[in-house]
ModelCIF file with pLDDT and N, C-alpha, C, O atoms, coordinates in Angstrom:
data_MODEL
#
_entry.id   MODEL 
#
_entity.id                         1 
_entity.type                       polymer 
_entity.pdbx_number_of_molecules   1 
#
_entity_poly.entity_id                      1 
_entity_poly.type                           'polypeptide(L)' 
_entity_poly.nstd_linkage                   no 
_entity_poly.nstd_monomer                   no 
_entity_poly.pdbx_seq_one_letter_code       
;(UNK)(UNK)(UNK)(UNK)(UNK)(UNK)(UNK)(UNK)(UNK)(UNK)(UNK)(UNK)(UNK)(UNK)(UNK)(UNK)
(UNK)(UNK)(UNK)(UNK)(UNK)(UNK)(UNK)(UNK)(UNK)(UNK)(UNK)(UNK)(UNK)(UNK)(UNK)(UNK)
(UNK)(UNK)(UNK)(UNK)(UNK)(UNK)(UNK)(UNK)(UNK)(UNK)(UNK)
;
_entity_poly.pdbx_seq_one_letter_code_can   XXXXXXXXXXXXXXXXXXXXXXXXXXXXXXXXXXXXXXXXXXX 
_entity_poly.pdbx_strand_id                 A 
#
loop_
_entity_poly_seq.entity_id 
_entity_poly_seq.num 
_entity_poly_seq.mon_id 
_entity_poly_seq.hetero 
1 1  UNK n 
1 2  UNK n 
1 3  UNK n 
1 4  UNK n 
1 5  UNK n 
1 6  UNK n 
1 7  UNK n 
1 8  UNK n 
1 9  UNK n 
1 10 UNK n 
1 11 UNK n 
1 12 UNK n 
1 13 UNK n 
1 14 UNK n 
1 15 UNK n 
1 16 UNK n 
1 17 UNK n 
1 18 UNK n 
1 19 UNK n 
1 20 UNK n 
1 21 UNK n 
1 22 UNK n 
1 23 UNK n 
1 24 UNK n 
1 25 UNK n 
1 26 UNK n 
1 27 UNK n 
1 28 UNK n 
1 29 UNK n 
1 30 UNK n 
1 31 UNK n 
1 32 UNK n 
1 33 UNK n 
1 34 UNK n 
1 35 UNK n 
1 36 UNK n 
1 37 UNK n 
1 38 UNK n 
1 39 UNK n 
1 40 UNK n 
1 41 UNK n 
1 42 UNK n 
1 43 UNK n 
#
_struct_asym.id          A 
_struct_asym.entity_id   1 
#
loop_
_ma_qa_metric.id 
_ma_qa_metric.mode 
_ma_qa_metric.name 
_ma_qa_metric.software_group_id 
_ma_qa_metric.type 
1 global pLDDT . pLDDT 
2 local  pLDDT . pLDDT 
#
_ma_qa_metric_global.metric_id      1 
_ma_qa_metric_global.metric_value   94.05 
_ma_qa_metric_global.model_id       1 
_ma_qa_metric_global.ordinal_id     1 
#
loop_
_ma_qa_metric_local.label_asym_id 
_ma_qa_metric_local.label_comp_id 
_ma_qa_metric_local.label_seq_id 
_ma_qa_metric_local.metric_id 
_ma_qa_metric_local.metric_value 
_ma_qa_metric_local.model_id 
_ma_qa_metric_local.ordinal_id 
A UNK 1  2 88.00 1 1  
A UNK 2  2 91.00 1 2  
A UNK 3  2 91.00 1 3  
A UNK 4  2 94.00 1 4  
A UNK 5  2 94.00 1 5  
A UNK 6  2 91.00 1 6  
A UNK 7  2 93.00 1 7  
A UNK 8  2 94.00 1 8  
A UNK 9  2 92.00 1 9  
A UNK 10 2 88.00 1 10 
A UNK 11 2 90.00 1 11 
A UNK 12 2 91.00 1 12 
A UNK 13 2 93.00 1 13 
A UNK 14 2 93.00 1 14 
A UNK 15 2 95.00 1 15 
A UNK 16 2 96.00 1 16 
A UNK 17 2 95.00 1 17 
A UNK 18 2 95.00 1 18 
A UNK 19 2 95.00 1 19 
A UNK 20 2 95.00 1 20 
A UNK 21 2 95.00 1 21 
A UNK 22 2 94.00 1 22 
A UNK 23 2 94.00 1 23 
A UNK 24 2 93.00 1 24 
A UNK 25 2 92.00 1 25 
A UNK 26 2 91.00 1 26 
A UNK 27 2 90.00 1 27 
A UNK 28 2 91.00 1 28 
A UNK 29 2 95.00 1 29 
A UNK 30 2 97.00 1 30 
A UNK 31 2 97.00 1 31 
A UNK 32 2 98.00 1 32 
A UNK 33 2 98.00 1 33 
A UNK 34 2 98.00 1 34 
A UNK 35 2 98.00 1 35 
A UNK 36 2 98.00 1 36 
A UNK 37 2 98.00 1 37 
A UNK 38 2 97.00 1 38 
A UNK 39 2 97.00 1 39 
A UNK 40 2 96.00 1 40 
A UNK 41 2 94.00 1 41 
A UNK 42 2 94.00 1 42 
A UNK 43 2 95.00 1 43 
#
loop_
_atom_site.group_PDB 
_atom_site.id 
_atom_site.type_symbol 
_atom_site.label_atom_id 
_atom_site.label_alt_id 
_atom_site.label_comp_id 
_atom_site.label_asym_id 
_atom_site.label_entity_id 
_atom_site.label_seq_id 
_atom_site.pdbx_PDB_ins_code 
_atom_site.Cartn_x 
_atom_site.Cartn_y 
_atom_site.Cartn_z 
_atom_site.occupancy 
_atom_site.B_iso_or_equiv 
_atom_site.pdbx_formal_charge 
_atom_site.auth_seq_id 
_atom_site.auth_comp_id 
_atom_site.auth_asym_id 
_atom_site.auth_atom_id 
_atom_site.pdbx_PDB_model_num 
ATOM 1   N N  . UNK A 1 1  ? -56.068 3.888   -84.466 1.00 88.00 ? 1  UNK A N  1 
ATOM 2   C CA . UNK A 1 1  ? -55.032 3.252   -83.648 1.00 88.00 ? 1  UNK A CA 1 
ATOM 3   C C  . UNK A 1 1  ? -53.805 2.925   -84.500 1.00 88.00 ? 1  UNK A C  1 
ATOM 4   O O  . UNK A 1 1  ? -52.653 2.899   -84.068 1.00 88.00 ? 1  UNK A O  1 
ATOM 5   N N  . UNK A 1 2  ? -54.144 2.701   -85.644 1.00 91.00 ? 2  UNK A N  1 
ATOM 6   C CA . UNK A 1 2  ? -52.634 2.229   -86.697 1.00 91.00 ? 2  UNK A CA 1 
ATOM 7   C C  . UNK A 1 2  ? -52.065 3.108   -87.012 1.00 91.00 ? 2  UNK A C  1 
ATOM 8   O O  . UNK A 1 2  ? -50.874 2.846   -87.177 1.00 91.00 ? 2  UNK A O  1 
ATOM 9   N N  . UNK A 1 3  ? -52.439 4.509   -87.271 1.00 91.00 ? 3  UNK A N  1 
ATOM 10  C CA . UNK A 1 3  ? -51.983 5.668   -87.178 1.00 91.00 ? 3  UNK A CA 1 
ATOM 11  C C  . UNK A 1 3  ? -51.427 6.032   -86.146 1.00 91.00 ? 3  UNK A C  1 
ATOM 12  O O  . UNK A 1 3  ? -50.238 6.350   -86.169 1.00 91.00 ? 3  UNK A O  1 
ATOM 13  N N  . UNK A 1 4  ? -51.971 6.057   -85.308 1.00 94.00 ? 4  UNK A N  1 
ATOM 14  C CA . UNK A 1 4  ? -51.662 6.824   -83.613 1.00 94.00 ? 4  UNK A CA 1 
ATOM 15  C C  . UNK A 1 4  ? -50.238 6.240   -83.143 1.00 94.00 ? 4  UNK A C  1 
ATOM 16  O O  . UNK A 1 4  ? -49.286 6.932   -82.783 1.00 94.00 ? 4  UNK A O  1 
ATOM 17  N N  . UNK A 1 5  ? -50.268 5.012   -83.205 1.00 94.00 ? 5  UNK A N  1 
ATOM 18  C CA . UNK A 1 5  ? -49.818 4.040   -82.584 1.00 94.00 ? 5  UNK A CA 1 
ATOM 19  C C  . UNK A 1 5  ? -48.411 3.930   -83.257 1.00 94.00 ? 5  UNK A C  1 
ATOM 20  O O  . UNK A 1 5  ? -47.350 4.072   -82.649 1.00 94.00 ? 5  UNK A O  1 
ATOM 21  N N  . UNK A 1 6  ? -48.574 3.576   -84.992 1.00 91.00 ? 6  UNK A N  1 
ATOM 22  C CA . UNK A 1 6  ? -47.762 3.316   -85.940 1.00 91.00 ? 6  UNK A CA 1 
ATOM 23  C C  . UNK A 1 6  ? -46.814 4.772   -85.808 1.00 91.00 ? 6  UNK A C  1 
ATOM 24  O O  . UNK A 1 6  ? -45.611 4.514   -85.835 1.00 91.00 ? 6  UNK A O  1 
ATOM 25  N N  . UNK A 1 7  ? -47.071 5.967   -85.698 1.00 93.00 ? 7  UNK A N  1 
ATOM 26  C CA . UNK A 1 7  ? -45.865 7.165   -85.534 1.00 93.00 ? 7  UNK A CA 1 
ATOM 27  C C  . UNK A 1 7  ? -45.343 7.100   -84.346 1.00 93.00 ? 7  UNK A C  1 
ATOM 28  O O  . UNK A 1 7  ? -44.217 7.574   -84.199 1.00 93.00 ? 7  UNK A O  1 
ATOM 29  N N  . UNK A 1 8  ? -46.042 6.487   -83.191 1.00 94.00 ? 8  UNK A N  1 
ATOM 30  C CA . UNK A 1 8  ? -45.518 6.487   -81.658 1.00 94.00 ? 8  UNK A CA 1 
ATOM 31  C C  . UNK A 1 8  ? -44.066 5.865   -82.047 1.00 94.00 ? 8  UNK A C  1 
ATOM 32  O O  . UNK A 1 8  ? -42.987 6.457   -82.033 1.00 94.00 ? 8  UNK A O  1 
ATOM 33  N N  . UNK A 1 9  ? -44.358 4.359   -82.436 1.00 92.00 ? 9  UNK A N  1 
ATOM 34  C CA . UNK A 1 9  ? -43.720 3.351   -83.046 1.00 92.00 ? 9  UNK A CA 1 
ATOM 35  C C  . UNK A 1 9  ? -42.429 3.904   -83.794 1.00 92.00 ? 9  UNK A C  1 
ATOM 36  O O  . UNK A 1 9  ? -41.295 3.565   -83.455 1.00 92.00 ? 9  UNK A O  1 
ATOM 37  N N  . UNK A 1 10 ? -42.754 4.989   -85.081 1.00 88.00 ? 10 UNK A N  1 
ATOM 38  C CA . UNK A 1 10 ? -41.904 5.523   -85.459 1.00 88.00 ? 10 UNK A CA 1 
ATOM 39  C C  . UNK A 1 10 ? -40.523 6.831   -85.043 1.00 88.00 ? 10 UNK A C  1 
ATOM 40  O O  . UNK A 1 10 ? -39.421 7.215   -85.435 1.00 88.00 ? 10 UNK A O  1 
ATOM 41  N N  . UNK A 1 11 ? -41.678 7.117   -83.876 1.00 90.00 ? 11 UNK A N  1 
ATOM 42  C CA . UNK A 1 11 ? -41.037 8.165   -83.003 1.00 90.00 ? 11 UNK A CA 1 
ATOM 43  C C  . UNK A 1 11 ? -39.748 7.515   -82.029 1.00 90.00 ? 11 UNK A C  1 
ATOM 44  O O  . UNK A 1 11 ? -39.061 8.182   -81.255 1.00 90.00 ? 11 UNK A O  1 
ATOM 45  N N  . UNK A 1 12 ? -39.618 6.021   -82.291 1.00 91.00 ? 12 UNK A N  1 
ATOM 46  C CA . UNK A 1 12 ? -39.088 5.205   -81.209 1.00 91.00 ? 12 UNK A CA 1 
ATOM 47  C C  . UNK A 1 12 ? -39.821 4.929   -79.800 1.00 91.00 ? 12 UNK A C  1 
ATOM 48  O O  . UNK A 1 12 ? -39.077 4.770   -78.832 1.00 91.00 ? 12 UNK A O  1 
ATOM 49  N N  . UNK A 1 13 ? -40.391 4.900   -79.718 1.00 93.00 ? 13 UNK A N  1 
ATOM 50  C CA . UNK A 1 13 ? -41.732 4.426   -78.515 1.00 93.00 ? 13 UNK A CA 1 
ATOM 51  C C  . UNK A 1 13 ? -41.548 2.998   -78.487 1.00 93.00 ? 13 UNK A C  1 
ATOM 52  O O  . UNK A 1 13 ? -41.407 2.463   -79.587 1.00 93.00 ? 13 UNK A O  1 
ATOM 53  N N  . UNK A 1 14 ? -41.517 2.184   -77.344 1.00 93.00 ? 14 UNK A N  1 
ATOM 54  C CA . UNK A 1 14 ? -41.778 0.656   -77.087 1.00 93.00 ? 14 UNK A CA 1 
ATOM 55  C C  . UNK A 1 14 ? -43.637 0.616   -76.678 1.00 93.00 ? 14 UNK A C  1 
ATOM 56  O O  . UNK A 1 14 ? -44.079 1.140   -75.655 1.00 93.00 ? 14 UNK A O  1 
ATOM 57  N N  . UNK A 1 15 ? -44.342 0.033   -77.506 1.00 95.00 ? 15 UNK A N  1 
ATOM 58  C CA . UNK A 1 15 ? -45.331 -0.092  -77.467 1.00 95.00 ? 15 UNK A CA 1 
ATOM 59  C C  . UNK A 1 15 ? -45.983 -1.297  -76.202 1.00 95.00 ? 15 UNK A C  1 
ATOM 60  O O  . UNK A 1 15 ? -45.504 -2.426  -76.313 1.00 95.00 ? 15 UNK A O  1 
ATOM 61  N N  . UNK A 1 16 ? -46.821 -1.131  -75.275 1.00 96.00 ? 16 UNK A N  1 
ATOM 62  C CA . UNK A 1 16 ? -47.280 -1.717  -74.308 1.00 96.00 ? 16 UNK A CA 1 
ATOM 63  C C  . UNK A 1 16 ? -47.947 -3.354  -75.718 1.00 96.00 ? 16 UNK A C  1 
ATOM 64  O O  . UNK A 1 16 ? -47.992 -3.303  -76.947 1.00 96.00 ? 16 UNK A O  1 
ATOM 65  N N  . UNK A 1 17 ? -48.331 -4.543  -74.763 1.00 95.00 ? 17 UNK A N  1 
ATOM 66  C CA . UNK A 1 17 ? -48.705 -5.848  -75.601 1.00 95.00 ? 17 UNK A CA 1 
ATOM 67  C C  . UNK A 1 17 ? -50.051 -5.358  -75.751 1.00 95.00 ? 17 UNK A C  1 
ATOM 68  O O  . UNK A 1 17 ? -50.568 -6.013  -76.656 1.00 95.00 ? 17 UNK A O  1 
ATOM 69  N N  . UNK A 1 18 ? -50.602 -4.783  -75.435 1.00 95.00 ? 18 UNK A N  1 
ATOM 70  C CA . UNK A 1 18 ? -52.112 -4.440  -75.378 1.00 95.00 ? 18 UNK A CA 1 
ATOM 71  C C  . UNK A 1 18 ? -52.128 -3.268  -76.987 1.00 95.00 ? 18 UNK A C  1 
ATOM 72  O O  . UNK A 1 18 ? -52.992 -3.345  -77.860 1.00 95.00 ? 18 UNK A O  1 
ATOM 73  N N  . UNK A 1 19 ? -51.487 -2.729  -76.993 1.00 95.00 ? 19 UNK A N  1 
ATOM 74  C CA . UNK A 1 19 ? -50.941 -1.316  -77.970 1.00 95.00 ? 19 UNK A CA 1 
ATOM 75  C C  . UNK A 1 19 ? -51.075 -2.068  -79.019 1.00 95.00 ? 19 UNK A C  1 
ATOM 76  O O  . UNK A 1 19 ? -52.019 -1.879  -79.785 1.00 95.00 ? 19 UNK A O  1 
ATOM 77  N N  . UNK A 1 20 ? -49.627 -3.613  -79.358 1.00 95.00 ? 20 UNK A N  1 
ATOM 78  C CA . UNK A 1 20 ? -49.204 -3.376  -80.328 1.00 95.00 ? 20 UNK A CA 1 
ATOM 79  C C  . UNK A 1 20 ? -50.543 -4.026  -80.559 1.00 95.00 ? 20 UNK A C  1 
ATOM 80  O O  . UNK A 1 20 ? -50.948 -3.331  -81.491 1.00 95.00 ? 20 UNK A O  1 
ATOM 81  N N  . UNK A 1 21 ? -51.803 -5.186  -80.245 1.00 95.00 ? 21 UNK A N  1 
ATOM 82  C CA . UNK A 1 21 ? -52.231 -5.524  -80.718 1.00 95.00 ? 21 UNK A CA 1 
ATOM 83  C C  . UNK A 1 21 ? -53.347 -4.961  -81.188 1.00 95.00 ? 21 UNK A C  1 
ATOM 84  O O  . UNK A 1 21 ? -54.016 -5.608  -81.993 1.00 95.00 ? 21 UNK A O  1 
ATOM 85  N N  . UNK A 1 22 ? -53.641 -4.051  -80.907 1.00 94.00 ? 22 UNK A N  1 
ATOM 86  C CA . UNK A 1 22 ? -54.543 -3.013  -81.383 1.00 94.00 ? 22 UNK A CA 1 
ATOM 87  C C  . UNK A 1 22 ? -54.091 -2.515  -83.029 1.00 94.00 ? 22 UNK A C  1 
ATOM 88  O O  . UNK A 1 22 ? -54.754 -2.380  -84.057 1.00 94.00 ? 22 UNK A O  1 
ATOM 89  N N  . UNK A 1 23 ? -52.664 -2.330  -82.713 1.00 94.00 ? 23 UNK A N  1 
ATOM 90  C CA . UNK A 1 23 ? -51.806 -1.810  -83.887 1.00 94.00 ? 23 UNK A CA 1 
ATOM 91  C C  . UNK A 1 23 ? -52.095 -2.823  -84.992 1.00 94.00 ? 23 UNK A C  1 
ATOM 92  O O  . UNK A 1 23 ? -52.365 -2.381  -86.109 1.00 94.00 ? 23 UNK A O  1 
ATOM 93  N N  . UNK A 1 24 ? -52.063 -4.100  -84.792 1.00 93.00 ? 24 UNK A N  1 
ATOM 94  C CA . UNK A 1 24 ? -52.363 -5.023  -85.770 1.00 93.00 ? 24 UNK A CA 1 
ATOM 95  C C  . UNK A 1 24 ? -53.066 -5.188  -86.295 1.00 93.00 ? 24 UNK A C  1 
ATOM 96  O O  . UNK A 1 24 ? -53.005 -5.350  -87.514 1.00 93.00 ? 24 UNK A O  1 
ATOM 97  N N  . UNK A 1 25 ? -54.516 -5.237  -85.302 1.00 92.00 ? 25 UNK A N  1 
ATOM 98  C CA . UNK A 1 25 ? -55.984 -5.307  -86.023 1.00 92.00 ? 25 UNK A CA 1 
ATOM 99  C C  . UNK A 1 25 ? -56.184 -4.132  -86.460 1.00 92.00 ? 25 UNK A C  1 
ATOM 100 O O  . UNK A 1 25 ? -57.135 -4.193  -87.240 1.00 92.00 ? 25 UNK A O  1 
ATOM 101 N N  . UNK A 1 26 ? -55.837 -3.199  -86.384 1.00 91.00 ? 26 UNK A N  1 
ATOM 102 C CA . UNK A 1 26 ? -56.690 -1.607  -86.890 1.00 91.00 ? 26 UNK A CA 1 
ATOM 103 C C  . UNK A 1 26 ? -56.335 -1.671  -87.902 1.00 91.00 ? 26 UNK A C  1 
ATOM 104 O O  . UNK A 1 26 ? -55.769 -0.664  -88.329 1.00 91.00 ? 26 UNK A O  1 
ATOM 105 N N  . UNK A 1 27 ? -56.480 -2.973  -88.907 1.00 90.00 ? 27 UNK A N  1 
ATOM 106 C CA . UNK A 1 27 ? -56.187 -2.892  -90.588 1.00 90.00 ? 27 UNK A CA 1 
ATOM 107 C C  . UNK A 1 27 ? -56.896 -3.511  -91.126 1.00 90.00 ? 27 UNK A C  1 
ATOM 108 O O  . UNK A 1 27 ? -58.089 -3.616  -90.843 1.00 90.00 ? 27 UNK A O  1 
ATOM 109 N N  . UNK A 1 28 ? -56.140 -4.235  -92.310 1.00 91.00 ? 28 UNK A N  1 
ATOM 110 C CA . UNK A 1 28 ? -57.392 -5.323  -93.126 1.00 91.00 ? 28 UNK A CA 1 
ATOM 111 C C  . UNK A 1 28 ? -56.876 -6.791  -92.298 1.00 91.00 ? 28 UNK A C  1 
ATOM 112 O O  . UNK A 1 28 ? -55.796 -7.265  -91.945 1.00 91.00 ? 28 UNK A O  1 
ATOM 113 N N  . UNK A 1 29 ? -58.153 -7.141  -92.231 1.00 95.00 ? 29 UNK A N  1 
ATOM 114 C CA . UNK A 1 29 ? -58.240 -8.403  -91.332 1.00 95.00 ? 29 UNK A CA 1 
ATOM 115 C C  . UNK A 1 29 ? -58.803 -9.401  -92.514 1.00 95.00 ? 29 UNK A C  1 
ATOM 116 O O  . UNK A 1 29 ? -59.010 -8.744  -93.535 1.00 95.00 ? 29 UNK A O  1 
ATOM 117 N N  . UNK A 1 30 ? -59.115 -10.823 -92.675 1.00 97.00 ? 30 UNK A N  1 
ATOM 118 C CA . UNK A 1 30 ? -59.560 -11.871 -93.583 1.00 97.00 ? 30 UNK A CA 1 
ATOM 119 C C  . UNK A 1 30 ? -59.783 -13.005 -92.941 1.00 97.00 ? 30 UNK A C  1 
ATOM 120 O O  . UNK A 1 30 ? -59.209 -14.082 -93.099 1.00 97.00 ? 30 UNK A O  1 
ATOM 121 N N  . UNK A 1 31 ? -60.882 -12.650 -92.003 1.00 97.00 ? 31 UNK A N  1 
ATOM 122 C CA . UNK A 1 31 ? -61.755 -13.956 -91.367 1.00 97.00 ? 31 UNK A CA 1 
ATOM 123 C C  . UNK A 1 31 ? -61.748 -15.294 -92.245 1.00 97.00 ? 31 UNK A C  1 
ATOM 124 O O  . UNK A 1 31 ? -61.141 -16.190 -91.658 1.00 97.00 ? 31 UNK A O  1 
ATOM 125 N N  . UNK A 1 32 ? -62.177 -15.613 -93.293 1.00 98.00 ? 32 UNK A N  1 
ATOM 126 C CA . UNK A 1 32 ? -62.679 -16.472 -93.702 1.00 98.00 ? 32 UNK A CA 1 
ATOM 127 C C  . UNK A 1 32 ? -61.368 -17.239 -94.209 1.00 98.00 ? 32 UNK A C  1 
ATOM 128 O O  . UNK A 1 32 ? -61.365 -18.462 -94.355 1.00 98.00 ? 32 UNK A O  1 
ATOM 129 N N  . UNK A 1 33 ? -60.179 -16.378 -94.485 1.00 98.00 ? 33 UNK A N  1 
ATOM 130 C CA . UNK A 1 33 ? -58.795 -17.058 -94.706 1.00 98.00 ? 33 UNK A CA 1 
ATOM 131 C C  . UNK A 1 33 ? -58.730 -17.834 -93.437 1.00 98.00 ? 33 UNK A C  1 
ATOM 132 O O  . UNK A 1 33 ? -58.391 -19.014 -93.348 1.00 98.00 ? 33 UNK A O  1 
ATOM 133 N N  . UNK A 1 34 ? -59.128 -16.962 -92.360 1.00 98.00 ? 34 UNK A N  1 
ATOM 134 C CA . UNK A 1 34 ? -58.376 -17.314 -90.716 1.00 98.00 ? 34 UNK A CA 1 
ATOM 135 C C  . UNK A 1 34 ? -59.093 -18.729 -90.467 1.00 98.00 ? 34 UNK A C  1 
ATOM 136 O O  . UNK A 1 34 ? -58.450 -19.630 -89.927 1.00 98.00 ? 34 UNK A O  1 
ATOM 137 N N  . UNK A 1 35 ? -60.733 -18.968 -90.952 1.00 98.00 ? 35 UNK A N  1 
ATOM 138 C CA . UNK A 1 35 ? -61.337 -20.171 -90.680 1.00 98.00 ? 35 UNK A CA 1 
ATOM 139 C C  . UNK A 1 35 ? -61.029 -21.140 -91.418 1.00 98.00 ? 35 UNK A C  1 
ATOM 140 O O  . UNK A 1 35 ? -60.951 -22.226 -90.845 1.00 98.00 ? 35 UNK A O  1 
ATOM 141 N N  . UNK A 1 36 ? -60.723 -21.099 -93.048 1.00 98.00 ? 36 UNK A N  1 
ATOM 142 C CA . UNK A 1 36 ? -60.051 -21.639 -94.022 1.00 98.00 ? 36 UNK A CA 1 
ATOM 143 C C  . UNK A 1 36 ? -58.916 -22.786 -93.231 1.00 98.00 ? 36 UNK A C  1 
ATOM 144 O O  . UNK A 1 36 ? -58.954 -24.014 -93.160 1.00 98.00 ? 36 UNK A O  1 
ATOM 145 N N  . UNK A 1 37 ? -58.009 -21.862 -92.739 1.00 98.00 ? 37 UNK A N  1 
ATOM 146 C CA . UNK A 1 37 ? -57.008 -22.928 -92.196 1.00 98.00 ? 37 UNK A CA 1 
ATOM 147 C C  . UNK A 1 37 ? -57.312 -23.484 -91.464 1.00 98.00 ? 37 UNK A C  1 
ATOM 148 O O  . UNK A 1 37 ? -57.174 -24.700 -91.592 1.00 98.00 ? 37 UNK A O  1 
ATOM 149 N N  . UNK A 1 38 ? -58.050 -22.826 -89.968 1.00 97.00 ? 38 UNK A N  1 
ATOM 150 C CA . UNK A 1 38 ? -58.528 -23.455 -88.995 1.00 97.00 ? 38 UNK A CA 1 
ATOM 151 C C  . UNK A 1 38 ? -59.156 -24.716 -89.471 1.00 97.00 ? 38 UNK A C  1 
ATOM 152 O O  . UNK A 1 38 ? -58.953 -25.793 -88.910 1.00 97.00 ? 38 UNK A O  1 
ATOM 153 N N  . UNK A 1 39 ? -59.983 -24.560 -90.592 1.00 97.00 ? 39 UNK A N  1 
ATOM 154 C CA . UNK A 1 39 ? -61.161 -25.940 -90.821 1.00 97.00 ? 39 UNK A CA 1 
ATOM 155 C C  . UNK A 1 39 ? -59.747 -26.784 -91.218 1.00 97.00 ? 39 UNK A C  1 
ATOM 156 O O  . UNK A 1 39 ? -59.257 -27.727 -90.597 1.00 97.00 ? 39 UNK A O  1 
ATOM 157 N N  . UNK A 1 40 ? -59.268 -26.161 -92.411 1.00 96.00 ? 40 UNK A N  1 
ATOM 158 C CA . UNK A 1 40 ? -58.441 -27.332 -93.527 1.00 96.00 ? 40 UNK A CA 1 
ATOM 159 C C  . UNK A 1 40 ? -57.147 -27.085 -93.235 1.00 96.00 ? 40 UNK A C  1 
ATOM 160 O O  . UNK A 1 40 ? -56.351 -27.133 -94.172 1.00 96.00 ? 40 UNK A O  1 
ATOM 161 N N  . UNK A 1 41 ? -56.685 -26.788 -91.964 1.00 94.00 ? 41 UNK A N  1 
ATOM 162 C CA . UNK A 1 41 ? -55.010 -26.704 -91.758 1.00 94.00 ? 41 UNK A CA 1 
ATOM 163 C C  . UNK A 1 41 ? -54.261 -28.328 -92.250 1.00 94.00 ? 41 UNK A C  1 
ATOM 164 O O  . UNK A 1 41 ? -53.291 -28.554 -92.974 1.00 94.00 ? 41 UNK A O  1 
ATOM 165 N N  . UNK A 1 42 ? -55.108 -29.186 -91.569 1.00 94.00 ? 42 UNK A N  1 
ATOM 166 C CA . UNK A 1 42 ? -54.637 -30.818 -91.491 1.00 94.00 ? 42 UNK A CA 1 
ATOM 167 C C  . UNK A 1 42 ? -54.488 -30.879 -92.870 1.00 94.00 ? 42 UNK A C  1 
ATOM 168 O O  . UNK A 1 42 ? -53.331 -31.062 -93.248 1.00 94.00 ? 42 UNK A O  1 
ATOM 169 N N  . UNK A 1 43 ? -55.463 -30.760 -93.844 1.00 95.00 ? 43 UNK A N  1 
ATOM 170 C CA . UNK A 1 43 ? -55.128 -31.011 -95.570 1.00 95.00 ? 43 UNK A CA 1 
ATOM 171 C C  . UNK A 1 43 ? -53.833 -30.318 -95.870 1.00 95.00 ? 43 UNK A C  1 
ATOM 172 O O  . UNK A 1 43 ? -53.371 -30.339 -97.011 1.00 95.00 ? 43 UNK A O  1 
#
Protein backbone atom coordinates (compact mmCIF):
# COMPACT_ATOMS: atom_id res chain seq x y z
CA UNK A 1 0.00 0.00 0.00
CA UNK A 2 2.98 2.61 0.63
CA UNK A 3 4.17 1.85 -2.61
CA UNK A 4 0.93 1.69 -4.52
CA UNK A 5 -0.46 4.48 -2.94
CA UNK A 6 2.86 6.65 -2.38
CA UNK A 7 3.36 6.88 -6.65
CA UNK A 8 -0.53 7.47 -6.99
CA UNK A 9 0.37 10.36 -4.57
CA UNK A 10 3.30 11.17 -6.72
CA UNK A 11 1.48 10.92 -9.94
CA UNK A 12 -0.68 13.88 -8.41
CA UNK A 13 -3.69 11.76 -7.26
CA UNK A 14 -5.81 13.21 -4.15
CA UNK A 15 -5.88 10.24 -2.03
CA UNK A 16 -9.45 9.09 -0.48
CA UNK A 17 -9.09 9.41 4.05
CA UNK A 18 -9.32 5.72 4.05
CA UNK A 19 -6.09 5.56 1.34
CA UNK A 20 -4.04 7.97 3.01
CA UNK A 21 -4.32 6.03 6.19
CA UNK A 22 -3.38 2.92 4.97
CA UNK A 23 -0.47 4.96 3.36
CA UNK A 24 0.70 5.71 6.85
CA UNK A 25 0.60 2.50 8.56
CA UNK A 26 2.10 0.39 5.69
CA UNK A 27 5.51 1.36 7.42
CA UNK A 28 7.42 1.21 10.60
CA UNK A 29 5.00 1.64 13.32
CA UNK A 30 6.43 1.80 17.42
CA UNK A 31 3.68 0.60 19.67
CA UNK A 32 5.40 0.74 22.78
CA UNK A 33 6.59 4.54 22.02
CA UNK A 34 2.67 5.03 21.25
CA UNK A 35 1.84 3.44 24.95
CA UNK A 36 4.93 5.20 26.48
CA UNK A 37 3.15 8.50 26.08
CA UNK A 38 -0.20 7.31 26.47
CA UNK A 39 0.88 5.87 30.10
CA UNK A 40 3.49 8.92 30.87
CA UNK A 41 2.16 11.83 28.61
CA UNK A 42 1.14 13.79 32.11
CA UNK A 43 5.05 13.41 33.33
Amino acid sequence: DRDRLGNRMLAGERLTLDEQQRWANDSLRVPDLWFHVLDHGDD
